[in-house]
C-alpha atoms as a PDB file:
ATOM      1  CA  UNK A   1       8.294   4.643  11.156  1.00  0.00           C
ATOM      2  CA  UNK A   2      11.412   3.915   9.066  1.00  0.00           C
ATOM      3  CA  UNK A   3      11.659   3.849   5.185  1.00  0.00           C
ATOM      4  CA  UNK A   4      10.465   0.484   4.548  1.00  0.00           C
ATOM      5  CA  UNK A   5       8.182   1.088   6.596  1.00  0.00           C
ATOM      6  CA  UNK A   6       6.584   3.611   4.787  1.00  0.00           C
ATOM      7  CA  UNK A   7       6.548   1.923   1.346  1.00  0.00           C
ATOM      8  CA  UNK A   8       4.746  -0.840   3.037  1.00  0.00           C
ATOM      9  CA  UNK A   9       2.230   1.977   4.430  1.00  0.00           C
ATOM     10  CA  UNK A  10       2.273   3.125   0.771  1.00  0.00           C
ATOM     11  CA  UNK A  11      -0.289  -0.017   0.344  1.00  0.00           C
ATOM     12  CA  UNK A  12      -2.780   1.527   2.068  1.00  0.00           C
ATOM     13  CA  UNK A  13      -2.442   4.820   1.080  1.00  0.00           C
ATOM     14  CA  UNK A  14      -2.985   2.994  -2.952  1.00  0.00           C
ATOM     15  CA  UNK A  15      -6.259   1.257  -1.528  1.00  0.00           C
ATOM     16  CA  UNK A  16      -7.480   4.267   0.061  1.00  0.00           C
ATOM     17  CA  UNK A  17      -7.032   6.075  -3.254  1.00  0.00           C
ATOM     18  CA  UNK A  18      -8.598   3.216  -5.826  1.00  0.00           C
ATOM     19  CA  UNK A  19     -12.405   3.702  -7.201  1.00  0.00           C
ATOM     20  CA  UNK A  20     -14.557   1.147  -5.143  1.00  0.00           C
ATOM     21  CA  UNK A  21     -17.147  -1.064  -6.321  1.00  0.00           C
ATOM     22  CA  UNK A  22     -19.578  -0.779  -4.115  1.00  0.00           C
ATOM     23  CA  UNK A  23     -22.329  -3.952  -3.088  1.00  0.00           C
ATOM     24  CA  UNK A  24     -25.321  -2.406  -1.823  1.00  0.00           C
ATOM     25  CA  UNK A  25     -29.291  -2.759  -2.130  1.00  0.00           C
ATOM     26  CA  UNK A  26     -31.727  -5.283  -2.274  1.00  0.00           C
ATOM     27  CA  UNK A  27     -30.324  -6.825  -5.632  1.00  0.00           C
ATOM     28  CA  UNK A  28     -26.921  -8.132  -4.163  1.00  0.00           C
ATOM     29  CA  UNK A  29     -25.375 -10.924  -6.034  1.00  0.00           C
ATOM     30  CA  UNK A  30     -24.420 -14.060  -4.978  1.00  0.00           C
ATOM     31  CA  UNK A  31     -20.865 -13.452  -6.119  1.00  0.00           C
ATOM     32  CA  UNK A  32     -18.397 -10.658  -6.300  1.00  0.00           C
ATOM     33  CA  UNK A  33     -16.165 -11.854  -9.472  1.00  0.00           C
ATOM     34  CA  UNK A  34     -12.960 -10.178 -10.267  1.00  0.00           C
ATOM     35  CA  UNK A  35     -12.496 -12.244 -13.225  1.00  0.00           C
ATOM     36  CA  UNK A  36      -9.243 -12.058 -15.084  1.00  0.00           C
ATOM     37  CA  UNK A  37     -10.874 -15.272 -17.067  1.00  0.00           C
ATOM     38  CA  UNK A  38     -13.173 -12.324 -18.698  1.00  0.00           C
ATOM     39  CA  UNK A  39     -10.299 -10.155 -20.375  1.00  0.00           C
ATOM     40  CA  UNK A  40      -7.985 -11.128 -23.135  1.00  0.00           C
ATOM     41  CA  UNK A  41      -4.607 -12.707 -23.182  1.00  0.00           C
ATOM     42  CA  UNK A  42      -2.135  -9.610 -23.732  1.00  0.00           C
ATOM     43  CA  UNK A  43      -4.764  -7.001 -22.940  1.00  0.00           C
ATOM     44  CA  UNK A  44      -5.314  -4.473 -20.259  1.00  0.00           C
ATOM     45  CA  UNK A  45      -5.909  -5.808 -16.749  1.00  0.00           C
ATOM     46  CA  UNK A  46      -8.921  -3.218 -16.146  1.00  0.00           C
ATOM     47  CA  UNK A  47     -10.433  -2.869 -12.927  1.00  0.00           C
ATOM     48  CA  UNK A  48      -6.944  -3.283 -11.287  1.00  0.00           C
ATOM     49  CA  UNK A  49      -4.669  -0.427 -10.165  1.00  0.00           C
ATOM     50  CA  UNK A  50      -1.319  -0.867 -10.360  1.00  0.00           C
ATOM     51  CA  UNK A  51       0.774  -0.886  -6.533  1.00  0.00           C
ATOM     52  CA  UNK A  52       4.435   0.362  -6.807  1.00  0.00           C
ATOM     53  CA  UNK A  53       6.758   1.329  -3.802  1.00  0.00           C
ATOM     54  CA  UNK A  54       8.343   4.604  -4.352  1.00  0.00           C
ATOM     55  CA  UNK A  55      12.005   3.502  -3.475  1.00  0.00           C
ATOM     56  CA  UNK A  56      12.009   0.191  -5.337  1.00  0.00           C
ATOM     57  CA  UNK A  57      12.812   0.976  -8.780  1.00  0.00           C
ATOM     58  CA  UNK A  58      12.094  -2.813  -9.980  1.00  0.00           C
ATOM     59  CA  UNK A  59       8.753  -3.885 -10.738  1.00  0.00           C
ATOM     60  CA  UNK A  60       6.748  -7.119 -11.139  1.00  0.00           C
ATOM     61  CA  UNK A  61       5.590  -7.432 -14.326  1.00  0.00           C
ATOM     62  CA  UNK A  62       1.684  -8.309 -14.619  1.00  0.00           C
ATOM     63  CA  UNK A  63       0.078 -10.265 -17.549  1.00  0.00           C
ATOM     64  CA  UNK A  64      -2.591 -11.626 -19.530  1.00  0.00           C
ATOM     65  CA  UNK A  65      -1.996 -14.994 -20.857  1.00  0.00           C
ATOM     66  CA  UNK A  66      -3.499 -18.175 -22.211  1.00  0.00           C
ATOM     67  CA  UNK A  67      -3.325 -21.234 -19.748  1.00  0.00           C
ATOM     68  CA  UNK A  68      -4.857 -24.148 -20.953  1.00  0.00           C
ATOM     69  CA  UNK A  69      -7.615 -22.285 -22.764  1.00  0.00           C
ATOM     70  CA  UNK A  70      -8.360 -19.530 -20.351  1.00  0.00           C
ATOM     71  CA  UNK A  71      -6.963 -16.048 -19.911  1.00  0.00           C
ATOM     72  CA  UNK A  72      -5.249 -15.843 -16.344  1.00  0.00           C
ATOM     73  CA  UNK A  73      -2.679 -13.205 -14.794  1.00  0.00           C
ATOM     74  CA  UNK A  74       0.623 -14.114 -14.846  1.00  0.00           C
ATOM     75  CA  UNK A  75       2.998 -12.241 -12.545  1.00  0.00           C
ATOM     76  CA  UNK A  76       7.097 -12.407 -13.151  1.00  0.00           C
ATOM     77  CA  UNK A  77       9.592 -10.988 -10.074  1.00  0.00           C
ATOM     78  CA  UNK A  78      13.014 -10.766 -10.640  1.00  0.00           C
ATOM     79  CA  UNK A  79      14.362  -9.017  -7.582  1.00  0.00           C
ATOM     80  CA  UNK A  80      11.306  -6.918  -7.841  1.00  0.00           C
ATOM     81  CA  UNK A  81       8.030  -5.765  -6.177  1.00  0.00           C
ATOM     82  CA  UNK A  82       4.719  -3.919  -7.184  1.00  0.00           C
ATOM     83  CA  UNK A  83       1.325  -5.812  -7.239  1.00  0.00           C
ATOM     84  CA  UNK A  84      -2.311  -5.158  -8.677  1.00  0.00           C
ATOM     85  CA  UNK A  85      -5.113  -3.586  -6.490  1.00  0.00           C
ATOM     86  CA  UNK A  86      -8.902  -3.814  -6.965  1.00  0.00           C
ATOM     87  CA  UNK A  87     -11.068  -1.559  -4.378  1.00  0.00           C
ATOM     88  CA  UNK A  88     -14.072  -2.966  -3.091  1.00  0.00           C
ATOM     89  CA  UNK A  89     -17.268  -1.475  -0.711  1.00  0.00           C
ATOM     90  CA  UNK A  90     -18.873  -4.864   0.615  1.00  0.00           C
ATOM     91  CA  UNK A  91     -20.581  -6.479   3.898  1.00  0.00           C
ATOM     92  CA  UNK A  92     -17.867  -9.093   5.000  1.00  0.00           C
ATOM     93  CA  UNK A  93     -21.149 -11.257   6.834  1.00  0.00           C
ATOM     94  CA  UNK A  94     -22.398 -11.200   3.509  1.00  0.00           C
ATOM     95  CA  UNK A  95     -19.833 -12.269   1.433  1.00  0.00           C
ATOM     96  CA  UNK A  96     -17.241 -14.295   3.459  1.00  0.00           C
ATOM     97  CA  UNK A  97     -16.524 -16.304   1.057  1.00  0.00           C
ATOM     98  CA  UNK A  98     -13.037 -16.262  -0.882  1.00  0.00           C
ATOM     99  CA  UNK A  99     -12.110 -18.141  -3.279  1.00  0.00           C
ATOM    100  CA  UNK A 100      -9.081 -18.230  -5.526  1.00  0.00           C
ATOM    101  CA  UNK A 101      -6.604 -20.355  -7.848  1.00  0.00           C
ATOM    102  CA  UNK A 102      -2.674 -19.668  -8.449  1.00  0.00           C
ATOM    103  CA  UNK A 103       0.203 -21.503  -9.049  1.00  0.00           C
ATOM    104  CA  UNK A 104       3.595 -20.912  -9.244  1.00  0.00           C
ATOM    105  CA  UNK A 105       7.204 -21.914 -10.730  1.00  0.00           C
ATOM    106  CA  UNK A 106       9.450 -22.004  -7.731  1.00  0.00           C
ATOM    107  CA  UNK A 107       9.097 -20.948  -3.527  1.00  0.00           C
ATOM    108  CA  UNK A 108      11.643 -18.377  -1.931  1.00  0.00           C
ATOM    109  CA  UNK A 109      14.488 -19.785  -0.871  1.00  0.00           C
ATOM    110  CA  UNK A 110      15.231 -17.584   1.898  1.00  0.00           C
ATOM    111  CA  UNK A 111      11.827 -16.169   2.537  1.00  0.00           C
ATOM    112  CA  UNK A 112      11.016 -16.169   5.989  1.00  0.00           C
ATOM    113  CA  UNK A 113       7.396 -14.584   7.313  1.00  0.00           C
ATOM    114  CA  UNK A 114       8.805 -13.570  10.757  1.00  0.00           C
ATOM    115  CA  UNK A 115      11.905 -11.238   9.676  1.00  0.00           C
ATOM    116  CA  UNK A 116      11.920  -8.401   7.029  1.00  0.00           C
ATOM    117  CA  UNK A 117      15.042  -9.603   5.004  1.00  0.00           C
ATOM    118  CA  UNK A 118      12.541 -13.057   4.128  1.00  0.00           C
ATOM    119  CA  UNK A 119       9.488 -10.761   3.322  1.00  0.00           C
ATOM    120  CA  UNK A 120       8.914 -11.879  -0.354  1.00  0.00           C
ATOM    121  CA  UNK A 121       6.356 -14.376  -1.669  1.00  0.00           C
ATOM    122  CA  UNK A 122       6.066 -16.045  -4.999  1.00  0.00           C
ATOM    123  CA  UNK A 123       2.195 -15.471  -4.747  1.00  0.00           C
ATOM    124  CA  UNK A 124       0.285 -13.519  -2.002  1.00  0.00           C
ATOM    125  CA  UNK A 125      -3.342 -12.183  -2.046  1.00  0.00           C
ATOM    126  CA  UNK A 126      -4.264  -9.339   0.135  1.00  0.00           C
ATOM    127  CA  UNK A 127      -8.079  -8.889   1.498  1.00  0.00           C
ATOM    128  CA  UNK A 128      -7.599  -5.189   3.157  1.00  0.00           C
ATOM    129  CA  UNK A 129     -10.525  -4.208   5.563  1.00  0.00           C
ATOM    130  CA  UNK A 130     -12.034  -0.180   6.259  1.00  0.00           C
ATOM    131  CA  UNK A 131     -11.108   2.095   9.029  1.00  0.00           C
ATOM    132  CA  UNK A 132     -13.900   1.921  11.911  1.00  0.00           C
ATOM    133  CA  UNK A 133     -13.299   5.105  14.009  1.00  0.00           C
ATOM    134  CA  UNK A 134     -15.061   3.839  16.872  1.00  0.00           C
ATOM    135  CA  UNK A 135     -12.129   1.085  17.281  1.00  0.00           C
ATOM    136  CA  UNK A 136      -8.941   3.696  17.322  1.00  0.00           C
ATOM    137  CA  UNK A 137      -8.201   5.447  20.517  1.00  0.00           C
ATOM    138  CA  UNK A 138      -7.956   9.447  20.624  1.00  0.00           C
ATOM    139  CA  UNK A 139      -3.727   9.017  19.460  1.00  0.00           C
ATOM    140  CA  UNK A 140      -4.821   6.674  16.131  1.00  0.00           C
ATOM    141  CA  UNK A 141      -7.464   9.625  15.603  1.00  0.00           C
ATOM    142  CA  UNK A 142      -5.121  12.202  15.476  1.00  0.00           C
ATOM    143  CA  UNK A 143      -2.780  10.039  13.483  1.00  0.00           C
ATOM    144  CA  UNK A 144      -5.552   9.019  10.613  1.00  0.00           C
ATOM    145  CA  UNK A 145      -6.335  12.906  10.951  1.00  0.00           C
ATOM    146  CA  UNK A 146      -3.008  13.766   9.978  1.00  0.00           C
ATOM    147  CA  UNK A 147      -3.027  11.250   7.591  1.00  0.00           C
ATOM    148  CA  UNK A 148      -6.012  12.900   5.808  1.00  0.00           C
ATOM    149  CA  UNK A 149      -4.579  16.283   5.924  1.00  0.00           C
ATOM    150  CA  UNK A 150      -1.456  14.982   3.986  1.00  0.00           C
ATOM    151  CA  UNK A 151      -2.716  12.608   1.474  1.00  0.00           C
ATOM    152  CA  UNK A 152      -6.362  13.570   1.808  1.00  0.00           C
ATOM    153  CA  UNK A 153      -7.591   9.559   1.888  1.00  0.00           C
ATOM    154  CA  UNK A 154      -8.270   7.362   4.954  1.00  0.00           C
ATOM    155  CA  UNK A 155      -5.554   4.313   4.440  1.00  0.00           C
ATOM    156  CA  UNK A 156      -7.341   0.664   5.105  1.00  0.00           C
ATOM    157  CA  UNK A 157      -7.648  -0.156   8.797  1.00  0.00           C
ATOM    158  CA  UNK A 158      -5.902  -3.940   8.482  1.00  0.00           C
ATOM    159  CA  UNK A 159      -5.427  -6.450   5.711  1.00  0.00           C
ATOM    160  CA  UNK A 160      -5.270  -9.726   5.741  1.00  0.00           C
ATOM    161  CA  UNK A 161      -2.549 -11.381   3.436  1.00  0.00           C
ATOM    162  CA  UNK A 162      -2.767 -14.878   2.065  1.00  0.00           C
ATOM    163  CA  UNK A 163       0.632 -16.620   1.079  1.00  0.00           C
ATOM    164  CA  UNK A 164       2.467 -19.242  -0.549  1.00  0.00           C
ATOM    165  CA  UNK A 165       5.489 -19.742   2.177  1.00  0.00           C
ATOM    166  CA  UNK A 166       8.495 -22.159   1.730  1.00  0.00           C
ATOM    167  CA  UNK A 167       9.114 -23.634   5.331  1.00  0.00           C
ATOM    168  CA  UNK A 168       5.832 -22.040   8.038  1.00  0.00           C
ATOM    169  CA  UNK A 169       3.882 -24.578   8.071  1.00  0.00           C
ATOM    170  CA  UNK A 170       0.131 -24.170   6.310  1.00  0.00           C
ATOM    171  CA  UNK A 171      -2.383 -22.177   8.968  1.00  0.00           C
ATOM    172  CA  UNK A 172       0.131 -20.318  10.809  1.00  0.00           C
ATOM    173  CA  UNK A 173      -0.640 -16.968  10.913  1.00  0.00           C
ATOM    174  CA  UNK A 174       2.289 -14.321  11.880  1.00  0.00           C
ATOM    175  CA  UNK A 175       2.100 -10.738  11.570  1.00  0.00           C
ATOM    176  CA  UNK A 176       3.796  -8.649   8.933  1.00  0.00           C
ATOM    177  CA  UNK A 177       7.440  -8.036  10.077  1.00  0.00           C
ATOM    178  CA  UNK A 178       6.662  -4.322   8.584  1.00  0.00           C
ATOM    179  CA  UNK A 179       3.252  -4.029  10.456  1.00  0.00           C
ATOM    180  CA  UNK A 180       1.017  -6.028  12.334  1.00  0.00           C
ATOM    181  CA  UNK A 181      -2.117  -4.394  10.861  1.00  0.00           C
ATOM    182  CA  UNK A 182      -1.083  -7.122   8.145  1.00  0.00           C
ATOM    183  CA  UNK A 183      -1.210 -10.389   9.564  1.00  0.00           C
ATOM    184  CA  UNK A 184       0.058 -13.175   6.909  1.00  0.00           C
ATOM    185  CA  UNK A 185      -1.836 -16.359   6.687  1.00  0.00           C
ATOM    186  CA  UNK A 186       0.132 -19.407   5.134  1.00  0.00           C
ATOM    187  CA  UNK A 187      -2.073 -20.895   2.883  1.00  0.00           C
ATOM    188  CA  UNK A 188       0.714 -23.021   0.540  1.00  0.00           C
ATOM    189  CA  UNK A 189       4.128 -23.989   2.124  1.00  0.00           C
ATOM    190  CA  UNK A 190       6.771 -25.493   0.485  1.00  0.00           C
ATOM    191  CA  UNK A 191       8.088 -27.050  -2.966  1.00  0.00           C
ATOM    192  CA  UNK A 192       5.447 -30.186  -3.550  1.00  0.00           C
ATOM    193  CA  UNK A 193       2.718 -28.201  -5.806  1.00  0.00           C
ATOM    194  CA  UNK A 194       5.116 -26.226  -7.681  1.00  0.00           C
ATOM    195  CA  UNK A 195       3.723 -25.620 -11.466  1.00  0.00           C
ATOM    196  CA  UNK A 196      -0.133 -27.201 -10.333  1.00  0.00           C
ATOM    197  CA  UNK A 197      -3.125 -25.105  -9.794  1.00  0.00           C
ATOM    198  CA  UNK A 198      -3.766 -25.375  -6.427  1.00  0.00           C
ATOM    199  CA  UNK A 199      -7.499 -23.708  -5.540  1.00  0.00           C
ATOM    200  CA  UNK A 200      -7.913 -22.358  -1.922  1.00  0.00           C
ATOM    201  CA  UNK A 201     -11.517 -21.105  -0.280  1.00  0.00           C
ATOM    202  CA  UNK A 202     -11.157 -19.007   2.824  1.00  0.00           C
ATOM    203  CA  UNK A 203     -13.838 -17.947   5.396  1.00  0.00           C
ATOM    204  CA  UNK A 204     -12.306 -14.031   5.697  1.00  0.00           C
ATOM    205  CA  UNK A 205     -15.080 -12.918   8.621  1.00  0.00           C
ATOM    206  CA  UNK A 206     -13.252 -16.444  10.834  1.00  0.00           C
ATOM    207  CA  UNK A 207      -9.666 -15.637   9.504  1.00  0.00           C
ATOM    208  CA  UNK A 208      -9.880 -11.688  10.727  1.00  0.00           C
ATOM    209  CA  UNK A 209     -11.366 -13.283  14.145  1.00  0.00           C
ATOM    210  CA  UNK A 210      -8.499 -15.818  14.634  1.00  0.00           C
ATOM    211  CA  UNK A 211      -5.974 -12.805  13.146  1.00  0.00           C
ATOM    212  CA  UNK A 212      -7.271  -9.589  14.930  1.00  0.00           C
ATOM    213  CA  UNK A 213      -9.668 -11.583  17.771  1.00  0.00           C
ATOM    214  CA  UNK A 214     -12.367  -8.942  16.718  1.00  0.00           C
ATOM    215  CA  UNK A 215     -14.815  -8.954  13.700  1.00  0.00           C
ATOM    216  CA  UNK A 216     -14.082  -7.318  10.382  1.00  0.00           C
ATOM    217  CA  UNK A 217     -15.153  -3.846   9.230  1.00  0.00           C
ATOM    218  CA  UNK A 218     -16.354  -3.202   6.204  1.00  0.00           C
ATOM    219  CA  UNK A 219     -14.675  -5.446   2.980  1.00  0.00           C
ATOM    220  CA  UNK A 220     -12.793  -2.369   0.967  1.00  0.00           C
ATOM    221  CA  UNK A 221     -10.166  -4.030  -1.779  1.00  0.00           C
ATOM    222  CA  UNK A 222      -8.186  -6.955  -2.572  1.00  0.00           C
ATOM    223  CA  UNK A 223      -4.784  -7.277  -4.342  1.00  0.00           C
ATOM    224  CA  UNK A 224      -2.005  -9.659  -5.794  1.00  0.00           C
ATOM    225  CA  UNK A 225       1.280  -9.328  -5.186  1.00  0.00           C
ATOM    226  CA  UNK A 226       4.688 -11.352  -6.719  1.00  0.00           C
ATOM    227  CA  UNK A 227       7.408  -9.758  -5.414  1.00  0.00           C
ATOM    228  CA  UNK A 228      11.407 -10.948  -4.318  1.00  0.00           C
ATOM    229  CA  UNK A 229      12.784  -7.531  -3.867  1.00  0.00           C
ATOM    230  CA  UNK A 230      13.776  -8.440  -0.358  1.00  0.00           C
ATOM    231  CA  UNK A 231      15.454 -11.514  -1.365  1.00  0.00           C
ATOM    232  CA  UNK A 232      17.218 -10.907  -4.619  1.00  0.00           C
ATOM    233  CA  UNK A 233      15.457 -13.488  -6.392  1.00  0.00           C
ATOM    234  CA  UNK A 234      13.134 -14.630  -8.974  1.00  0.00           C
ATOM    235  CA  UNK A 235       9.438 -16.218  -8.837  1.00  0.00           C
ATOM    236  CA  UNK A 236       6.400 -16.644 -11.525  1.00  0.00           C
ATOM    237  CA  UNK A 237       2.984 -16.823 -10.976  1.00  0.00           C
ATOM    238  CA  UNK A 238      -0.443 -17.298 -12.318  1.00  0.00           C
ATOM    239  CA  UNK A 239      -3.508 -16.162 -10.801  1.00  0.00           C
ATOM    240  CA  UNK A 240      -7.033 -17.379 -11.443  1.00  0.00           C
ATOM    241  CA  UNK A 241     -10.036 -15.442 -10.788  1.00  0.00           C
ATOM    242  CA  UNK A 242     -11.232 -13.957  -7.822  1.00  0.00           C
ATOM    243  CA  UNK A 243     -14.687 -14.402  -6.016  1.00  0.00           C
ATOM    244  CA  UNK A 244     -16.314 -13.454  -2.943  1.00  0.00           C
ATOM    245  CA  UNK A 245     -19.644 -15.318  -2.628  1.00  0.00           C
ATOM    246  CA  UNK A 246     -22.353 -15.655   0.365  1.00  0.00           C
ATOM    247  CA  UNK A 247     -22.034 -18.871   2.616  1.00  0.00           C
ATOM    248  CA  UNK A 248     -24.144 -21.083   1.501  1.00  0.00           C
ATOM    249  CA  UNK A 249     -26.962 -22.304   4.085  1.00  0.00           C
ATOM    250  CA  UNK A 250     -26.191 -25.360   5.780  1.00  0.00           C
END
């Protein structure tokens, strides 16, 4: 595993290590909000960890501000990378629902989701997924064992990252030119919405299928991420709220 690599790893390691809210009971909500909408413009961004890569020394700078009379995140990159985690402890069946809105001021120019150089995204939003030992064969054991011993948490077992691409056309999936237990799912491609909300809803149990051709473990965290470090250039966006929700009955 080279260095870039491991700061990529270093995402895990941050979602193994964030406080989860847990879903569990009889009393389950419909929803699971993670609603920036809720705090104030220039306040703290609570509930969210902050994601930094040891060896990158720039970092994206994460906001509260007003947008049209509600309070959203705004992220800015300039030749930069770090992103916002929330941990999570939820039944994927029962809320496969996710829902989102972002926009953003400009696409990558030389992004590309198949090579590491192009690795950047103006807006991406990660769903990452628990480790299921009976999946990992006795090597992957040992490895996650070792992994314990070192950093005593258990790192997320694959994540699925929603992006805004410049050229991939929307629905192609690709894995992660760092690590295919990230597979990228174009969501937004290309110039033509720049600066215009743009709201998405994703079915995460059918994306992991198509992604991983298995079903899901157990939900455990999602995060935003801005970043252009790869690229050397700059990108802003604004993210909405988050929400998981049950699928409604047909």
């Amino acid at each position: 595993m080279g260095p870039k690599q491991l700061l990529r790893y270093g995402f895990f390691l941050l979602m193994a290590a964030a406080v989860p809210v847990a879903v569990c009971g009889s009393d389950k909500p419909d929803m699971i909000l993670e609603r920036f909408s809720k705090m104030d413009p220039g306040g703290a961004v609570t509930g969210w960890t902050p994601m930094t890569f040891d060896k990158i020394e720039a970092h994206t700078r994460y906001t509260l501000v007003n947008d049209g009379g509600r309070t959203v995140l705004r992220a800015d990159s300039q030749a930069s990378a770090s992103g916002l985690v929330r941990k999570l402890d939820a039944d994927p069946g029962a809320y496969p629902l996710l829902s989102w809105e972002w926009k953003v001021n400009r696409v990558i120019a030389k992004g590309d989701v198949t090579q590491k150089s192009g690795d950047d995204y103006p807006a991406r939003i990660y769903v990452t997924f628990a480790e299921n030992p009976e999946d990992l064969s006795f090597f992957q054991r040992t490895r996650l064992a070792a992994v314990r011993m070192v950093y005593g948490k258990t790192p997320p077992s694959a994540a699925l990252a929603y992006v805004w691409g410049n050229r991939a056309p929307v629905e192609t999936i690709h894995p992660n030119p760092y690590t295919d237990r990230v597979q990228m799912i174009v969501v937004e491609s290309g110039p033509v919405h720049l600066n215009q909300w743009r709201m998405h809803r994703r079915n995460i149990v059918e994306d992991f299928r198509r992604a991983f051709g298995k079903n899901p473990p157990r939900l455990s965290g999602v995060a935003v991420m801005t970043d252009t470090d790869n690229t050397g250039e700059s990108a802003t966006a604004w993210y909405g709220d988050v929400v998981f929700s049950r699928k409604m009955e047909e």
